[in-house]
Protein backbone atom coordinates (compact mmCIF):
# COMPACT_ATOMS: atom_id res chain seq x y z
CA UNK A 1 20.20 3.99 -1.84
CA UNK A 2 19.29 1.27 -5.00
CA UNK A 3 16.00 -0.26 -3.56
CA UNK A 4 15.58 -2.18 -7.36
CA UNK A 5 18.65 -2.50 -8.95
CA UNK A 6 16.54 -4.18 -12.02
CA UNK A 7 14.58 -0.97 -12.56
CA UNK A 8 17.34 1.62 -10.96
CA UNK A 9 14.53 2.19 -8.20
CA UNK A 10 15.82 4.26 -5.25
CA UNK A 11 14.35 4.96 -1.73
CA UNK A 12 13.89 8.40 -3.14
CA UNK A 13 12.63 7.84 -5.90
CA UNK A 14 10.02 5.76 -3.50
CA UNK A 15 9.10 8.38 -1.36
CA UNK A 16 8.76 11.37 -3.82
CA UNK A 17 6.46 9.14 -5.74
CA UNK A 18 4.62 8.04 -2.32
CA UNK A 19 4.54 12.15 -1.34
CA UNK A 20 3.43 12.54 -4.97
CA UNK A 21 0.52 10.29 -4.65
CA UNK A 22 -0.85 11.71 -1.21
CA UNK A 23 -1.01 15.13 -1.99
CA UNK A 24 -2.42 14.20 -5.16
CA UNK A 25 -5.22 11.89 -3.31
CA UNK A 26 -4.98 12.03 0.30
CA UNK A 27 -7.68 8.93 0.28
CA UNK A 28 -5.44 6.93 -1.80
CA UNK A 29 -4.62 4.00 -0.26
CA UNK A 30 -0.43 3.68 -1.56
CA UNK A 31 0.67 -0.35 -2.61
CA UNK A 32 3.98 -1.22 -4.53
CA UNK A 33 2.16 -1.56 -7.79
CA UNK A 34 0.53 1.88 -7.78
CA UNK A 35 4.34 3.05 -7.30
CA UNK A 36 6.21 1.41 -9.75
CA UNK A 37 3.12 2.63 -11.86
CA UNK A 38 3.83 5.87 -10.39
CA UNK A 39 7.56 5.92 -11.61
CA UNK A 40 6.13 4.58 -15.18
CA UNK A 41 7.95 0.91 -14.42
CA UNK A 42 6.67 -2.36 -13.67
CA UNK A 43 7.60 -4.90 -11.08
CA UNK A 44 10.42 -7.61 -12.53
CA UNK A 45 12.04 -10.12 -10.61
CA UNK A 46 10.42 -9.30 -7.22
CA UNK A 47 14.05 -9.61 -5.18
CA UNK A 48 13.70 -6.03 -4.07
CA UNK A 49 10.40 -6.53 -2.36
CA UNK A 50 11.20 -6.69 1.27
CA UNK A 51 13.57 -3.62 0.84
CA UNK A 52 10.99 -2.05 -0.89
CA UNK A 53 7.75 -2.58 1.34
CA UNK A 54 10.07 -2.06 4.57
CA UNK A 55 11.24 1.85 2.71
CA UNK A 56 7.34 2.22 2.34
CA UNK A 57 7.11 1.59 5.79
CA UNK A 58 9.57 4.36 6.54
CA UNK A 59 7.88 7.34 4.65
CA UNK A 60 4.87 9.01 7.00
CA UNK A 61 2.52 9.66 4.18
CA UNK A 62 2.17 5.87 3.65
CA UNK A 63 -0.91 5.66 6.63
CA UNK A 64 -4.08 4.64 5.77
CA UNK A 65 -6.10 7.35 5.88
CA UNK A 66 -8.64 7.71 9.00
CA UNK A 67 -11.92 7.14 7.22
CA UNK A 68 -10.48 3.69 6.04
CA UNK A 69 -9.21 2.07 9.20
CA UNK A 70 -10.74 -0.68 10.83
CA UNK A 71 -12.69 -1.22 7.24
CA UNK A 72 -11.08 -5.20 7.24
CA UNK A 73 -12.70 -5.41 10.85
CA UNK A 74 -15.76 -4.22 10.14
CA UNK A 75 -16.24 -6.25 6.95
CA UNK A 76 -15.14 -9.12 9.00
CA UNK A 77 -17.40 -8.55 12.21
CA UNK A 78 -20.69 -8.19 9.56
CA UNK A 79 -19.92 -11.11 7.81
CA UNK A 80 -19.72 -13.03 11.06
CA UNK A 81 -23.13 -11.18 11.74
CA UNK A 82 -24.71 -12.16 8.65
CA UNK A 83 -23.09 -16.19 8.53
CA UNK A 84 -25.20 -16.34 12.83
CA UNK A 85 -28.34 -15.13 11.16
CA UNK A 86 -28.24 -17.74 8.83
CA UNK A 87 -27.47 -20.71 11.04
CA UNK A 88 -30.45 -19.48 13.04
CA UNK A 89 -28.20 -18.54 16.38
């Protein structure tokens, strides 16, 4: 299936380069522009976005990997951490 009918981008072409980039780095953490990078394009119009994030979604070798979860969280809980020590609570 056309995912990007601007850059001929197909839901194939989307998961062999998402496949591509995990067995090259399994720590790689996979986004849109590291694709189209991937398939030597660049984004265009940006129509195609919600198809292509949502065939992302479909391919299993898309997860963050396990060393990296919960990374957002604990950035978020320290900083809390950090902004109580400074009010003095």
């Amino acid at each position: 299936m056309i995912v990007c009918h601007c850059l001929h981008i197909t839901d194939r072409d989307i998961h062999a380069a998402i496949d591509w980039m995990r067995a090259a780095d399994p720590h790689a953490i996979i986004t849109p522009g590291k694709i189209y990078h991937a398939l030597g394009k660049r984004a265009d119009c940006g129509g195609c976005m919600p198809l292509f994030l949502s065939t992302m979604r479909k391919n299993a070798n898309l997860e963050v990997p396990m060393e990296l979860r919960g990374l957002r969280e604990s950035a978020h809980l320290k900083g809390n951490m950090h902004e109580r020590r400074r009010k003095g609570n």
